[in-house]
Protein backbone atom coordinates (compact mmCIF):
# COMPACT_ATOMS: atom_id res chain seq x y z
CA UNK A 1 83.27 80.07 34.32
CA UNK A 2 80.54 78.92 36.89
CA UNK A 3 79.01 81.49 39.40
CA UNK A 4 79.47 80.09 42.81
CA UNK A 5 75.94 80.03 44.69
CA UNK A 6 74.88 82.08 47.42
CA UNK A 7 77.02 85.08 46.07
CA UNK A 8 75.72 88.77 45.85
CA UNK A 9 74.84 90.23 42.35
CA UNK A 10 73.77 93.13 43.53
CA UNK A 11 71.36 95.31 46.37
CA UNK A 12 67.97 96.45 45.57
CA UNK A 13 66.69 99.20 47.76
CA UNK A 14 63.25 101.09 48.70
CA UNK A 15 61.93 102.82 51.19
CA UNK A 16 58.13 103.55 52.85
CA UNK A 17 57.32 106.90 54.12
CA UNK A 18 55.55 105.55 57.20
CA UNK A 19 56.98 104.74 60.65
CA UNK A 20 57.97 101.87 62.90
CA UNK A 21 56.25 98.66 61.46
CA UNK A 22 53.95 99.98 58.77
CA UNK A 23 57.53 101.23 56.74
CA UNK A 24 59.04 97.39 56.81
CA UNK A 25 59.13 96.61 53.00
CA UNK A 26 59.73 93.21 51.83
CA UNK A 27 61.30 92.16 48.42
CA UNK A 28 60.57 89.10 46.43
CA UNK A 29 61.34 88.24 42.59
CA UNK A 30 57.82 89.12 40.22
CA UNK A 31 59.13 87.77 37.12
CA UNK A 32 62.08 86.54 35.43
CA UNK A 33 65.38 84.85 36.69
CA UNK A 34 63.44 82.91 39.40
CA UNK A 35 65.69 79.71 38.20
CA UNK A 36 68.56 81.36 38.61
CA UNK A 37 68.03 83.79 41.64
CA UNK A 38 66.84 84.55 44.79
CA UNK A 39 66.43 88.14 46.46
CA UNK A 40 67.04 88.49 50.51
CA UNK A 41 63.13 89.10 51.57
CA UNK A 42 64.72 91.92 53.74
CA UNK A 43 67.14 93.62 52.88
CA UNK A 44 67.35 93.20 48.85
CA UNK A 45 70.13 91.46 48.26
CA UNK A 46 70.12 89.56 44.47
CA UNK A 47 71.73 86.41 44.92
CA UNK A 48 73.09 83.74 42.51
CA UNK A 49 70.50 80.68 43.82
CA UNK A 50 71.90 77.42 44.69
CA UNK A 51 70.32 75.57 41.82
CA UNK A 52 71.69 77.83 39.56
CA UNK A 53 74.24 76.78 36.48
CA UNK A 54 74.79 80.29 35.15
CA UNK A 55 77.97 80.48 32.72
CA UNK A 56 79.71 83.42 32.16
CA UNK A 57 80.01 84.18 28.47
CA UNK A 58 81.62 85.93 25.76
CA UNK A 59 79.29 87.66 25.18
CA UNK A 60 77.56 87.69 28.21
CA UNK A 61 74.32 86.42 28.48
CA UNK A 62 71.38 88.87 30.21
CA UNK A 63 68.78 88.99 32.26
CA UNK A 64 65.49 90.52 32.92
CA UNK A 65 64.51 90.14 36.62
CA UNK A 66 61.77 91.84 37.87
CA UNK A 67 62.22 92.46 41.61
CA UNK A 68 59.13 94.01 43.55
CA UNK A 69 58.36 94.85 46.66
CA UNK A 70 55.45 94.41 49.21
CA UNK A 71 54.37 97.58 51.85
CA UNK A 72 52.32 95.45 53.10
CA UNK A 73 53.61 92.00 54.05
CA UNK A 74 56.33 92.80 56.08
């Protein structure tokens, strides 16, 4: 079975102590899965990326994405 692009894996969440602008926290993917994902810069959600040709298996295959964030950037 194919995984249809654009849909939601799952949400990735984290939060800044500071206020107004200076708490904005942005997400991006730091390693791993890049081929087959993409990550919502704002609000964390994991998506299947349109490029993608992920195959669900028996047993299923896994994957190691490392998903950071950036204080900073926002």
């Amino acid at each position: 079975m194919l995984h249809t692009a654009g849909t939601t894996v799952l949400r990735v969440n984290a939060t800044d102590g500071d206020i107004l602008q200076n708490s904005l926290v942005t997400y991006f993917i730091g390693g791993g899965g890049a081929d087959n994902f993409g990550i919502d810069s704002s609000d964390g959600d994991l998506y299947v990326s349109p490029n993608s040709r992920l195959v669900v298996d028996n047993p299923p295959t896994y994957y190691n994405i490392t998903v950071s964030r950036c204080y900073c950037c926002a």
